[in-house]
N, C-alpha and C. Protein backbone atom coordinates (compact mmCIF):
# COMPACT_ATOMS: atom_id res chain seq x y z
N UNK A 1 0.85 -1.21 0.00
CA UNK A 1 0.00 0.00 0.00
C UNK A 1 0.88 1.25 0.00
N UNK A 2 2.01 1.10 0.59
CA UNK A 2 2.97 2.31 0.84
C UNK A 2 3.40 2.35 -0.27
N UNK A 3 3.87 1.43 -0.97
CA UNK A 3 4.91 1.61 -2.15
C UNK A 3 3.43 2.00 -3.54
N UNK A 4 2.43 2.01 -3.70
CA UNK A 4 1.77 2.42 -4.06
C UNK A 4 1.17 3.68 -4.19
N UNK A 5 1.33 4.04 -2.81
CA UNK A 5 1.31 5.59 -2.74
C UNK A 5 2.15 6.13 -3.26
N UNK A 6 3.22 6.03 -3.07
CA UNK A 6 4.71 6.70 -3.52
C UNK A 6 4.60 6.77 -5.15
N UNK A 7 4.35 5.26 -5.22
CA UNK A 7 4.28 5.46 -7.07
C UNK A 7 3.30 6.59 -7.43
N UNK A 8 2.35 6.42 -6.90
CA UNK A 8 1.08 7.74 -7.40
C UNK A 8 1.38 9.20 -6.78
N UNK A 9 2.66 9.70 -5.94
CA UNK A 9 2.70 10.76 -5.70
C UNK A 9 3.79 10.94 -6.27
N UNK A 10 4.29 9.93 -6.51
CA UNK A 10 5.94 10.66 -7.53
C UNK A 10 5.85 11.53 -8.97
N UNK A 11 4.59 10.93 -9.73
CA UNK A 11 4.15 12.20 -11.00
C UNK A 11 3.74 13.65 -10.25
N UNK A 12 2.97 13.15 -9.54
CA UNK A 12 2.20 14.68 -9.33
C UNK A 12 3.91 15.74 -8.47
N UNK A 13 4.49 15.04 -7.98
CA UNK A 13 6.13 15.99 -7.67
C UNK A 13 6.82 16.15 -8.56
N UNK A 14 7.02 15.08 -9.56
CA UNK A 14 7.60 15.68 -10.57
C UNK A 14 6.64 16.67 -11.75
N UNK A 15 5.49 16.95 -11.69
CA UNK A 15 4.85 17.44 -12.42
C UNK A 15 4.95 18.98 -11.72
N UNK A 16 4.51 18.90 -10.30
CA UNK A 16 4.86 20.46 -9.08
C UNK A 16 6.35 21.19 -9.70
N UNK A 17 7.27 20.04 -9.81
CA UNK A 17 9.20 20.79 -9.87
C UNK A 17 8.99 21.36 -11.30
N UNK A 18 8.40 20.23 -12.33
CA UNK A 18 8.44 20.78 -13.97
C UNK A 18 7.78 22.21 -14.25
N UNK A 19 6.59 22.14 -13.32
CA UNK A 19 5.29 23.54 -13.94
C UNK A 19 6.55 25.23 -12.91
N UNK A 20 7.21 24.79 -11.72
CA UNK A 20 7.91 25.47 -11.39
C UNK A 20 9.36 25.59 -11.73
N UNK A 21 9.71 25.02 -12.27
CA UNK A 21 10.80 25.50 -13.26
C UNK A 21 10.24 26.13 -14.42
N UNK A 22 9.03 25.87 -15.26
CA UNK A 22 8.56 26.21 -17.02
C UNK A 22 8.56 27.75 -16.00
N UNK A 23 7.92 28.15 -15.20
CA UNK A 23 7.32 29.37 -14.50
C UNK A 23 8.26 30.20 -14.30
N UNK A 24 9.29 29.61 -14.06
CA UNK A 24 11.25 30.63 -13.39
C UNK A 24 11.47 31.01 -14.91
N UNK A 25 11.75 29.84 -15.88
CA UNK A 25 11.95 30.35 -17.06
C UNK A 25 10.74 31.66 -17.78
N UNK A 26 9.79 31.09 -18.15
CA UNK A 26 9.16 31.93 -18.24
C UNK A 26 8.84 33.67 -17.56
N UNK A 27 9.38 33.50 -16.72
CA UNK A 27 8.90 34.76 -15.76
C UNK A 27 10.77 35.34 -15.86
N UNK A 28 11.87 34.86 -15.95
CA UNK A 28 13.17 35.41 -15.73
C UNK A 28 13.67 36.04 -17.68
């Protein structure tokens, strides 16, 4: 169940780091 979670929260963090990096670029 744990290692399940992890799998299903690891996109949505890497999706949080990607949309905040496109945003630094975009905005610098």
């Amino acid at each position: 169940l744990r290692l399940l979670e992890r799998i299903g929260f690891l996109p949505f963090v890497i999706y949080r780091v990607a949309l905040g990096v496109a945003l630094l670029a975009f905005y610098a």
